[in-house]
PDB file of N, CA and C in Angstrom:
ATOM      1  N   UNK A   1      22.641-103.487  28.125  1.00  0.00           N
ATOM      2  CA  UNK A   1      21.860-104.093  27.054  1.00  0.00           C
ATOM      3  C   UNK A   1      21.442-105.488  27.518  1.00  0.00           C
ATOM      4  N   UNK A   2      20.104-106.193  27.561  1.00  0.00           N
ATOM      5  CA  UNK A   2      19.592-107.173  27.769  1.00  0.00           C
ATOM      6  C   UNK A   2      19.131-107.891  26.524  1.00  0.00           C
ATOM      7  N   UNK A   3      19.705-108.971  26.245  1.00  0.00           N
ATOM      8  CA  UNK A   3      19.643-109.590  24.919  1.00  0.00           C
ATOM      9  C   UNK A   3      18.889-111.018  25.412  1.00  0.00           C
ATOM     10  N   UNK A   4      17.646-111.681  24.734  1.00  0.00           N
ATOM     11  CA  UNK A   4      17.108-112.443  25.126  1.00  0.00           C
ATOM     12  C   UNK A   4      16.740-113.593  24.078  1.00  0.00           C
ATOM     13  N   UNK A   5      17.401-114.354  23.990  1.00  0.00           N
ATOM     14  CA  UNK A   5      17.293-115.627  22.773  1.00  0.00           C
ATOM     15  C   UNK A   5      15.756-116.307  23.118  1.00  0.00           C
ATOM     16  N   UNK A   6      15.061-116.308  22.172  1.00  0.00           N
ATOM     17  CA  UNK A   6      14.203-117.456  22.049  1.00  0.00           C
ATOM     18  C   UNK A   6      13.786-118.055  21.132  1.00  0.00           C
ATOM     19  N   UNK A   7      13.218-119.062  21.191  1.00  0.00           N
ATOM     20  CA  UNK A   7      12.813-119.849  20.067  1.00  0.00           C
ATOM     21  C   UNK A   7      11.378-119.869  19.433  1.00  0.00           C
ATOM     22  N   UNK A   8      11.019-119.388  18.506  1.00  0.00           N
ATOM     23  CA  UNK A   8       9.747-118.857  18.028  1.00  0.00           C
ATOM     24  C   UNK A   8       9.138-120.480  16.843  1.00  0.00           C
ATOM     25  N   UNK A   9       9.680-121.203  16.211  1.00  0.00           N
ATOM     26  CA  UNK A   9       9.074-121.867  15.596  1.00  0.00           C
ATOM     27  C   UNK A   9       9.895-122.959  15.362  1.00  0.00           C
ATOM     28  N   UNK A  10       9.227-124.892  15.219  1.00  0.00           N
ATOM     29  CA  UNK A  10       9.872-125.669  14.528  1.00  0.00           C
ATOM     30  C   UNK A  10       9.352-126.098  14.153  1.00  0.00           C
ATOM     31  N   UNK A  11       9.845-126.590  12.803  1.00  0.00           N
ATOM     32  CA  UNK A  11       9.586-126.960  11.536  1.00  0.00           C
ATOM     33  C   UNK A  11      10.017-128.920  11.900  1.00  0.00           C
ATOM     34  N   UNK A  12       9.078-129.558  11.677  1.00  0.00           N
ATOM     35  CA  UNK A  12       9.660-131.378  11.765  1.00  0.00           C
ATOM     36  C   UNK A  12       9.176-131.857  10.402  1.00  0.00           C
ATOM     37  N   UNK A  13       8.864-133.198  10.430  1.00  0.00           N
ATOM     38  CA  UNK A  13       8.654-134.504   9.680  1.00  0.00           C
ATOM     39  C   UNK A  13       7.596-134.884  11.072  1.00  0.00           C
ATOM     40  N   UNK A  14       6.628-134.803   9.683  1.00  0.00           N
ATOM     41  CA  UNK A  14       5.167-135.567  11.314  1.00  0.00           C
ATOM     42  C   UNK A  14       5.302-136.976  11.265  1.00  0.00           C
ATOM     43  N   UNK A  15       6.362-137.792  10.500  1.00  0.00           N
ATOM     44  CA  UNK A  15       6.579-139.597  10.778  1.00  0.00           C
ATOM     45  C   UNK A  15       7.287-139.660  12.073  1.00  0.00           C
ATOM     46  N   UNK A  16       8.496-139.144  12.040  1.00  0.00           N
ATOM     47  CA  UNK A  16       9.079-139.279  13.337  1.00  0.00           C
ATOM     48  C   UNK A  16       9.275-138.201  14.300  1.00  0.00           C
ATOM     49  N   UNK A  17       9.061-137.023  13.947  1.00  0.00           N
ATOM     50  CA  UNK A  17       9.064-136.236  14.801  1.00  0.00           C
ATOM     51  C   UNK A  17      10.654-135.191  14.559  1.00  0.00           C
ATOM     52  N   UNK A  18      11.336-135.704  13.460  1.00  0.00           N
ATOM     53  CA  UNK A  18      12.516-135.096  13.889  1.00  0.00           C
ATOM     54  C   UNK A  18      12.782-133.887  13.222  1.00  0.00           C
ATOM     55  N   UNK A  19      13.152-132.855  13.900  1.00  0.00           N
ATOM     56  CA  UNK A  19      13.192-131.385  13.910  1.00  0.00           C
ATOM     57  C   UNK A  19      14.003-131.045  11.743  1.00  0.00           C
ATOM     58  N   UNK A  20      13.569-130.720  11.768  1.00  0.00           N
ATOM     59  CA  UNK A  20      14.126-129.860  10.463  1.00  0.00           C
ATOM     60  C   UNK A  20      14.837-128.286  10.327  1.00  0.00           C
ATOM     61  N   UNK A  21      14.047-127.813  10.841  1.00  0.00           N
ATOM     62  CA  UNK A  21      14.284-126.489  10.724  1.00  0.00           C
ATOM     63  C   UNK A  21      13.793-125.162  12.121  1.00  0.00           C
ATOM     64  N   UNK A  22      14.778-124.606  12.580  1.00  0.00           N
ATOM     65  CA  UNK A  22      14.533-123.619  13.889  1.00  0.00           C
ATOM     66  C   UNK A  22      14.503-122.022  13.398  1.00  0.00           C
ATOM     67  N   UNK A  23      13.189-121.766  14.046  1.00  0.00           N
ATOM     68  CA  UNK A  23      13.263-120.280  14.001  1.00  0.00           C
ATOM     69  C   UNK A  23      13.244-119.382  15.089  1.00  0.00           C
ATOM     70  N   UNK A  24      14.698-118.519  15.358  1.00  0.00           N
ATOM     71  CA  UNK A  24      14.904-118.364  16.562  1.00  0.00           C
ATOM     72  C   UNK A  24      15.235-116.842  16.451  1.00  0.00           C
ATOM     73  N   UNK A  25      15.052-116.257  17.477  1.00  0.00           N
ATOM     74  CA  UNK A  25      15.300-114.575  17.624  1.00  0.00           C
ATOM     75  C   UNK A  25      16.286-114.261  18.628  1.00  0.00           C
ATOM     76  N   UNK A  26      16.818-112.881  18.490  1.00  0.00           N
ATOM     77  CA  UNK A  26      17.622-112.194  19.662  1.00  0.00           C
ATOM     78  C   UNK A  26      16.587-111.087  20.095  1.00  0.00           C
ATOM     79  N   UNK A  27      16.099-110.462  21.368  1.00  0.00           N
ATOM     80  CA  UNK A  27      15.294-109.807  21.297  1.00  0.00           C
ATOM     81  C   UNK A  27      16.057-109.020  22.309  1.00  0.00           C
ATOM     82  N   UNK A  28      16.519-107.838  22.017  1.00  0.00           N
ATOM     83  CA  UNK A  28      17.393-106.795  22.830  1.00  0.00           C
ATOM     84  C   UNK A  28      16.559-105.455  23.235  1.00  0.00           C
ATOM     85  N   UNK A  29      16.680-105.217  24.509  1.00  0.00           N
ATOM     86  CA  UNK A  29      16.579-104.160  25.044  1.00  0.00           C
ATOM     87  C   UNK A  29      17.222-103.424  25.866  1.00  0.00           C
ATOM     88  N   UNK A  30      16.947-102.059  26.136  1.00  0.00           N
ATOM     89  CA  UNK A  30      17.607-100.922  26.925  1.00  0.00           C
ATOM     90  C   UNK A  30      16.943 -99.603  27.031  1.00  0.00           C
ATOM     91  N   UNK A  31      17.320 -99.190  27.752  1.00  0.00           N
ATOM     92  CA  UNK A  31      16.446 -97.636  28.399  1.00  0.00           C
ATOM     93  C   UNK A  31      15.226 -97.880  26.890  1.00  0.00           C
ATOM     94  N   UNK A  32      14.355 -98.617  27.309  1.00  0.00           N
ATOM     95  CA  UNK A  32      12.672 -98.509  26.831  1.00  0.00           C
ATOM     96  C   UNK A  32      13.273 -98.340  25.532  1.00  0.00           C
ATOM     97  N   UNK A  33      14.270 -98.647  25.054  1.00  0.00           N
ATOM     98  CA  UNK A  33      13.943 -99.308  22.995  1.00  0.00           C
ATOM     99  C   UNK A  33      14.251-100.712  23.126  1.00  0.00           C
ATOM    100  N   UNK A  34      13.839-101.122  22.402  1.00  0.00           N
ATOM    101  CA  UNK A  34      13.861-102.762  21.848  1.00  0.00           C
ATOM    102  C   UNK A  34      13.974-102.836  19.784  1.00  0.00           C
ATOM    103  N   UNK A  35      14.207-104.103  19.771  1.00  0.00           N
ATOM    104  CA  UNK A  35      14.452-104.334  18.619  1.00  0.00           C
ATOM    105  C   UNK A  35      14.873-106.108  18.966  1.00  0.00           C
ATOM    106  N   UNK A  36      15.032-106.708  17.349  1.00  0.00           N
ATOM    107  CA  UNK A  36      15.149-108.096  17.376  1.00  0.00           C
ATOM    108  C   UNK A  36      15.399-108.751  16.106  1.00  0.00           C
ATOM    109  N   UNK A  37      15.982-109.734  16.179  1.00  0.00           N
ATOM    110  CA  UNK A  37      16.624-110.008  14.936  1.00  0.00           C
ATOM    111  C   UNK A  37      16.215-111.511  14.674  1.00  0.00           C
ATOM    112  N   UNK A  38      15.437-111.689  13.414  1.00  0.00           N
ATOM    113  CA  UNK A  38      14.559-113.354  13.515  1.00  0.00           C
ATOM    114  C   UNK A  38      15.983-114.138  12.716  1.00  0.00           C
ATOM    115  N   UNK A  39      16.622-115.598  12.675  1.00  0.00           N
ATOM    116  CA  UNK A  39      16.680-116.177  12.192  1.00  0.00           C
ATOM    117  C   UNK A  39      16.680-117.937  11.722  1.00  0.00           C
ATOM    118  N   UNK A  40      16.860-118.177  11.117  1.00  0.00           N
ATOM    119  CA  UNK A  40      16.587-119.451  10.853  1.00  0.00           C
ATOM    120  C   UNK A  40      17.293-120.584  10.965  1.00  0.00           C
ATOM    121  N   UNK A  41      17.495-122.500  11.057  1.00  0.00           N
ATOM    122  CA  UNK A  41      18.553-122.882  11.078  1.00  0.00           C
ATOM    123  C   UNK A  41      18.057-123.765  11.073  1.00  0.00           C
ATOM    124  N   UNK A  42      18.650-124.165   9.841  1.00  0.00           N
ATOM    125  CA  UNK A  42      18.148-125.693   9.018  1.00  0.00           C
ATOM    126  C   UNK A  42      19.063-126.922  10.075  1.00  0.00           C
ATOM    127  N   UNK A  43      18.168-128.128  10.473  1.00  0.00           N
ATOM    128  CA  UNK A  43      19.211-128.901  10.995  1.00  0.00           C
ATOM    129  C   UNK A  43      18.931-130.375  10.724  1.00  0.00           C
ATOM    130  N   UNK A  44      19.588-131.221  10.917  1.00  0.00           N
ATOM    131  CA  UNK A  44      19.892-132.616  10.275  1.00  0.00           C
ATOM    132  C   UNK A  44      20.434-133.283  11.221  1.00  0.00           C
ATOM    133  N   UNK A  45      19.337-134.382  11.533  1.00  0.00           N
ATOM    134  CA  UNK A  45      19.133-135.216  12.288  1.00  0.00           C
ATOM    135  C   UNK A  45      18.332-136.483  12.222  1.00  0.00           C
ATOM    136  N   UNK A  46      18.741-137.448  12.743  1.00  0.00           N
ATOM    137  CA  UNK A  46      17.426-139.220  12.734  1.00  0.00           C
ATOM    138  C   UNK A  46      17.074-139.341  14.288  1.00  0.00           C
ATOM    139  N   UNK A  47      16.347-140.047  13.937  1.00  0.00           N
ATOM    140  CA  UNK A  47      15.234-141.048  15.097  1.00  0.00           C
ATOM    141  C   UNK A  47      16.844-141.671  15.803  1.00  0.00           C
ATOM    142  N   UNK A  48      17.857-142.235  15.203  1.00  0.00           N
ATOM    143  CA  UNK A  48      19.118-143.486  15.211  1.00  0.00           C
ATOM    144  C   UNK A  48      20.028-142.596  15.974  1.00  0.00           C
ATOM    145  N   UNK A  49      20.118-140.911  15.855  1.00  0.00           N
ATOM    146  CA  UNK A  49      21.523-140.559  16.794  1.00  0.00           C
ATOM    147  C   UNK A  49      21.038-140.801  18.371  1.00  0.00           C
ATOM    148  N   UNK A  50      22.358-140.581  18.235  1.00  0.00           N
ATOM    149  CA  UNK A  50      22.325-141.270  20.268  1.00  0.00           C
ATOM    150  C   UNK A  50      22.145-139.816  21.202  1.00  0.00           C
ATOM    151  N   UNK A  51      22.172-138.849  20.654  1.00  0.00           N
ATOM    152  CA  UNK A  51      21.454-137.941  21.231  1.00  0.00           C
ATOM    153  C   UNK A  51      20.065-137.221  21.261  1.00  0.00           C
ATOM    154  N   UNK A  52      19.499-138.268  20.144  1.00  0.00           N
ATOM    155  CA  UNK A  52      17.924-137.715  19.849  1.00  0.00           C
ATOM    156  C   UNK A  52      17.115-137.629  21.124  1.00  0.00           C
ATOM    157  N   UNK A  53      16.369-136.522  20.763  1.00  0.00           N
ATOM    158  CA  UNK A  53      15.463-135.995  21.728  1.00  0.00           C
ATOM    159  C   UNK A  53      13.886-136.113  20.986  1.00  0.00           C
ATOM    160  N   UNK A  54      12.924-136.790  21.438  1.00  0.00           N
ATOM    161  CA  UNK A  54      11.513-137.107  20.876  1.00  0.00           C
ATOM    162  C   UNK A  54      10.853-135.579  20.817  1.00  0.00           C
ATOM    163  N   UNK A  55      10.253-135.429  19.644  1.00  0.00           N
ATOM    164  CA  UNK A  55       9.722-134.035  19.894  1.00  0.00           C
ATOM    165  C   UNK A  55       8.986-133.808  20.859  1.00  0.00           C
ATOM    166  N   UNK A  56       8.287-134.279  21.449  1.00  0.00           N
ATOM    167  CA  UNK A  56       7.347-134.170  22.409  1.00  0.00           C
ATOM    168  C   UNK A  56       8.175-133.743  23.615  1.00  0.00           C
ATOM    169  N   UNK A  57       9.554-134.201  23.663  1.00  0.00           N
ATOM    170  CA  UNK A  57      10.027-134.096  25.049  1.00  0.00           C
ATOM    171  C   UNK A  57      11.494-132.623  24.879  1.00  0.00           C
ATOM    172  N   UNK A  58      10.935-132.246  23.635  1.00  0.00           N
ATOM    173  CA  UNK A  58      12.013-131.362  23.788  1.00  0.00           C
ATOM    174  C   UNK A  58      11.559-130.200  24.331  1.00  0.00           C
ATOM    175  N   UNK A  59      12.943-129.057  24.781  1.00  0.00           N
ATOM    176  CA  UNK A  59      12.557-127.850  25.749  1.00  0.00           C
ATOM    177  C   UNK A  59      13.176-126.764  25.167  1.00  0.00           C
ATOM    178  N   UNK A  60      12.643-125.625  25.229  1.00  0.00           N
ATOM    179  CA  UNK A  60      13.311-124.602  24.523  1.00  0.00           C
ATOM    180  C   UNK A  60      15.003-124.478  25.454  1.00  0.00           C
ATOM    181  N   UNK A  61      15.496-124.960  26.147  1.00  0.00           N
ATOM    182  CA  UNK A  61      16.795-125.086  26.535  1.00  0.00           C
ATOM    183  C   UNK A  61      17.147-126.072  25.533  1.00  0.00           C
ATOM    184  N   UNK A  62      16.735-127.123  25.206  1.00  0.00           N
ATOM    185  CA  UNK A  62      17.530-128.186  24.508  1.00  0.00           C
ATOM    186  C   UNK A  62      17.635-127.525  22.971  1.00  0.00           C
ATOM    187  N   UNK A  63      16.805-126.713  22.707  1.00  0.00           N
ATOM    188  CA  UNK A  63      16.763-125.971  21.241  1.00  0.00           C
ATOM    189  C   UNK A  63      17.554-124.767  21.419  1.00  0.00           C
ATOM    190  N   UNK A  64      17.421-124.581  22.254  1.00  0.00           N
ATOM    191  CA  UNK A  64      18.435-123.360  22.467  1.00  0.00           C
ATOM    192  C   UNK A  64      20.008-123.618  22.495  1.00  0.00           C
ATOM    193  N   UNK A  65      20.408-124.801  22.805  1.00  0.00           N
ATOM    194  CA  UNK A  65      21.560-125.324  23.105  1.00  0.00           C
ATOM    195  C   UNK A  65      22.118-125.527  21.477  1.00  0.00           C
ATOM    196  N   UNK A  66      21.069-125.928  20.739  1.00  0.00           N
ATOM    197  CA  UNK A  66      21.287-126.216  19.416  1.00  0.00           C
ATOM    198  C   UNK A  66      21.788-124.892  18.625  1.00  0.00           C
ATOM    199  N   UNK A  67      21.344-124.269  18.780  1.00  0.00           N
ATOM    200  CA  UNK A  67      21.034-122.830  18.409  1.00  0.00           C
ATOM    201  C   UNK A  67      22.692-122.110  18.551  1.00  0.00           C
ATOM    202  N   UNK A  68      22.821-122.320  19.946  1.00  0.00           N
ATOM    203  CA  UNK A  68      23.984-121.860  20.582  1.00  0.00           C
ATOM    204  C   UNK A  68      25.699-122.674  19.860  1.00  0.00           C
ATOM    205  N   UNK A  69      25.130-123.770  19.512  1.00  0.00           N
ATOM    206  CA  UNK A  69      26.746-124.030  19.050  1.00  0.00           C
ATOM    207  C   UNK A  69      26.550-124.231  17.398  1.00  0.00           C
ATOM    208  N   UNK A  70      25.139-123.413  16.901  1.00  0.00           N
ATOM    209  CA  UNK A  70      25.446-123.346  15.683  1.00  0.00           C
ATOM    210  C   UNK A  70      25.047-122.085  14.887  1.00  0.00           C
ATOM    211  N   UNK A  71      25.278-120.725  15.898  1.00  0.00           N
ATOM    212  CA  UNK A  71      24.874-119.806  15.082  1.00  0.00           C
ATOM    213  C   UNK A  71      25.912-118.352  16.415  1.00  0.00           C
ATOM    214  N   UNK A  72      26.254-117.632  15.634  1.00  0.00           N
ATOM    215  CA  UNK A  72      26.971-116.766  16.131  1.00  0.00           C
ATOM    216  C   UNK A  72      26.501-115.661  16.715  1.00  0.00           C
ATOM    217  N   UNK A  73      26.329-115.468  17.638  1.00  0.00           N
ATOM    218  CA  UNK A  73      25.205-114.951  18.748  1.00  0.00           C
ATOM    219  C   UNK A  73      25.730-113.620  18.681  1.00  0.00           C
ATOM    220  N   UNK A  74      26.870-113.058  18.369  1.00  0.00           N
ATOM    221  CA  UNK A  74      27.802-111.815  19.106  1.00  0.00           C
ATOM    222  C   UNK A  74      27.040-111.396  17.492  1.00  0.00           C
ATOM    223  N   UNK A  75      27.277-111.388  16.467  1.00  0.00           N
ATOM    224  CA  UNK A  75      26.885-110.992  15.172  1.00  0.00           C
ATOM    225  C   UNK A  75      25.414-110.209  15.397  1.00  0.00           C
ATOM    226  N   UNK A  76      24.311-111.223  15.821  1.00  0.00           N
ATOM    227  CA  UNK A  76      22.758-110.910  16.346  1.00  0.00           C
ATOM    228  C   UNK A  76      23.228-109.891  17.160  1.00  0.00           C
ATOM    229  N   UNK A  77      23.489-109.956  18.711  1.00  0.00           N
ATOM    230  CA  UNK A  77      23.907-108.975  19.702  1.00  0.00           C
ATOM    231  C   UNK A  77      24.404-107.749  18.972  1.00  0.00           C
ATOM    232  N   UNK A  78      25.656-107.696  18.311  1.00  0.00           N
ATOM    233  CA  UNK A  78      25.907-106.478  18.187  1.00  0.00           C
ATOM    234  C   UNK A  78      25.106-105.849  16.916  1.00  0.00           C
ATOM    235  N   UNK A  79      24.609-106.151  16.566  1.00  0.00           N
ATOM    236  CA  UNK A  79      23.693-105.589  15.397  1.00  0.00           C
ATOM    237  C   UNK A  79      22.404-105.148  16.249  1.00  0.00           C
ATOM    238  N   UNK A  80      21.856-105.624  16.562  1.00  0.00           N
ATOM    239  CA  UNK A  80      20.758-105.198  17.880  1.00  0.00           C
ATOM    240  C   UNK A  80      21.169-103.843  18.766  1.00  0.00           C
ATOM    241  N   UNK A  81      22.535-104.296  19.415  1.00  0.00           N
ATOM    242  CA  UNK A  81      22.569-103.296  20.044  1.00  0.00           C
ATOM    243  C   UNK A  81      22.865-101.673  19.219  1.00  0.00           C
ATOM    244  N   UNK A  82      23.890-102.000  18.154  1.00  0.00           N
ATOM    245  CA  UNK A  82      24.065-100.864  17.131  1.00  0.00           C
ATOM    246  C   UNK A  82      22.517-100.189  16.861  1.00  0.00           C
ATOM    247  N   UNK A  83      21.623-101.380  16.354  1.00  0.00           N
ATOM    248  CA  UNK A  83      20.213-100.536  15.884  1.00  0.00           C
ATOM    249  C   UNK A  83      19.537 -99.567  16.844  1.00  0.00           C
ATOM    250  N   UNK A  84      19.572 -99.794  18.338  1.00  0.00           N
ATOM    251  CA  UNK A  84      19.198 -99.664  19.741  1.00  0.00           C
ATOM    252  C   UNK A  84      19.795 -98.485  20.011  1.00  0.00           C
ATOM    253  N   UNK A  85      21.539 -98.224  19.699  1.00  0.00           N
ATOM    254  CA  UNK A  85      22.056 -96.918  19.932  1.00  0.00           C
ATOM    255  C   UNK A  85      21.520 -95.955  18.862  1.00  0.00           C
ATOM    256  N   UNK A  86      21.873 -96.029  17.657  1.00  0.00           N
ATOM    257  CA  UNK A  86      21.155 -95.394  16.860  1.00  0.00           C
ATOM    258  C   UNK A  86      19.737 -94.629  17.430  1.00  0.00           C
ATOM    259  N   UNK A  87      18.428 -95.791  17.885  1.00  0.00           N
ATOM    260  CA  UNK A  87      17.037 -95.407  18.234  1.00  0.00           C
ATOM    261  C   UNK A  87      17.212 -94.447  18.896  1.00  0.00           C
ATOM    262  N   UNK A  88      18.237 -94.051  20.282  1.00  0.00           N
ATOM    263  CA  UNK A  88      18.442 -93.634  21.594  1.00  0.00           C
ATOM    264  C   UNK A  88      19.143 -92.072  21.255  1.00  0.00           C
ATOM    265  N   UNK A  89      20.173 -92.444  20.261  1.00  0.00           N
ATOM    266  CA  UNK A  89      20.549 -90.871  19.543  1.00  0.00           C
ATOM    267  C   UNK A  89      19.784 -90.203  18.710  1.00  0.00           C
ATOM    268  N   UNK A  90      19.229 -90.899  18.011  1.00  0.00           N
ATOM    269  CA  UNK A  90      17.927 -90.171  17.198  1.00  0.00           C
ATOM    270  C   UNK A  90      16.787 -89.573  18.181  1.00  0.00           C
ATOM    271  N   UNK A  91      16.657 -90.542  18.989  1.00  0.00           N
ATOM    272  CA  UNK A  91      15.603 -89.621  20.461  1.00  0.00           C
ATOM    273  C   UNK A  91      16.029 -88.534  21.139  1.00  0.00           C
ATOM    274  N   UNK A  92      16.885 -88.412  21.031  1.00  0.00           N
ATOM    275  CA  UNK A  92      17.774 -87.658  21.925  1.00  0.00           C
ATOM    276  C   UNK A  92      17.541 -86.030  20.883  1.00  0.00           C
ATOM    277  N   UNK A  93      18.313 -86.595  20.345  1.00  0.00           N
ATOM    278  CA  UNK A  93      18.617 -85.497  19.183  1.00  0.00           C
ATOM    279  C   UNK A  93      17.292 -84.405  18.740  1.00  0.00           C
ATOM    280  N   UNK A  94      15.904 -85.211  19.347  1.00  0.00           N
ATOM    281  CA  UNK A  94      14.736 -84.349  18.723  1.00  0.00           C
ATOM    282  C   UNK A  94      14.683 -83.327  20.164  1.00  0.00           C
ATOM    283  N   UNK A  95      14.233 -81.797  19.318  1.00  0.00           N
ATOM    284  CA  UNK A  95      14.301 -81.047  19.831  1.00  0.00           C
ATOM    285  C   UNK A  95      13.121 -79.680  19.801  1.00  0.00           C
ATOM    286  N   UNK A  96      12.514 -80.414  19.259  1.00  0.00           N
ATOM    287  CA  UNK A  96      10.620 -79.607  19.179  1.00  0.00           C
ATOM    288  C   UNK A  96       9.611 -80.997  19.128  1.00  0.00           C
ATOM    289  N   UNK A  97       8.914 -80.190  19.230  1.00  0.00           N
ATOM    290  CA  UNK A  97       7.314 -81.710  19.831  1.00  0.00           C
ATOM    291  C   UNK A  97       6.000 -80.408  19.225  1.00  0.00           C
ATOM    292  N   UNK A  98       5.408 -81.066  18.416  1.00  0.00           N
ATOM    293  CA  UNK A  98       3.864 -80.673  18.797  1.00  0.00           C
ATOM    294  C   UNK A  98       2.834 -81.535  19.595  1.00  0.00           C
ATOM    295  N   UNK A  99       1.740 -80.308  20.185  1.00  0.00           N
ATOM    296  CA  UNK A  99       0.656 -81.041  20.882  1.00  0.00           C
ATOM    297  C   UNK A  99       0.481 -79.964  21.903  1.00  0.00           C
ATOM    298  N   UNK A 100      -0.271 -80.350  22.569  1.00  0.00           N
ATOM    299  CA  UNK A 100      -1.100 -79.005  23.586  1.00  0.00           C
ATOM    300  C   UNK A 100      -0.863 -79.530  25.031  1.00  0.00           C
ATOM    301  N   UNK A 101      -0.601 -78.611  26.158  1.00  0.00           N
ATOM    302  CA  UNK A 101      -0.564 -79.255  27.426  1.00  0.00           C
ATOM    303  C   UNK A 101      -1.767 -79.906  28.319  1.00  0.00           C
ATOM    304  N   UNK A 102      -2.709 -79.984  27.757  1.00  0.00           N
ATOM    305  CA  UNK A 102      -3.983 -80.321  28.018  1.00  0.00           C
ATOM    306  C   UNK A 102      -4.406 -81.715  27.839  1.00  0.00           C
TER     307      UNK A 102
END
């Protein structure tokens, strides 16, 4: 199973730039099914912490890092992959097809 975090949207304050809100996905695949799980993550932050990052200069690693020590990744993963086995036994399981060899 190949599980692939990314970061799809942020939400700021256009005065200073500082992030509000992340919208981030797990996007899992295996033998040709996929599936993905969107969620969200409100966060709270100033211009004043000593780790601020200017929006302009942030990287989907530095959002990702955020992401990572505040949202439980194995929860996303195994729900993905559960939906994924499911897809793969249900494929499996079919056992007539219409359509013409032509």
């Amino acid at each position: 199973m190949n599980h692939t975090w990314k970061i799809y949207d942020l939400k700021r304050t256009i005065a200073d730039g500082v992030v509000t809100e992340i919208t981030y996905a797990c996007e899992s695949q295996l033998s040709g099914s996929g599936t993905r799980k969107i969620g969200e993550l409100e966060v709270v932050g100033s211009m004043e912490d000593t780790d601020f990052i200017p929006y302009e200069d942030l990287t989907q690693d530095d959002v990702l890092g955020w992401v990572d020590s505040n949202v439980d990744k194995t929860v996303f993963e195994t729900e993905n992959s559960a939906s994924i086995a499911s897809d793969i036994i249900a494929r499996a399981a079919i056992t007539e097809s219409n359509g013409t060899p032509w």
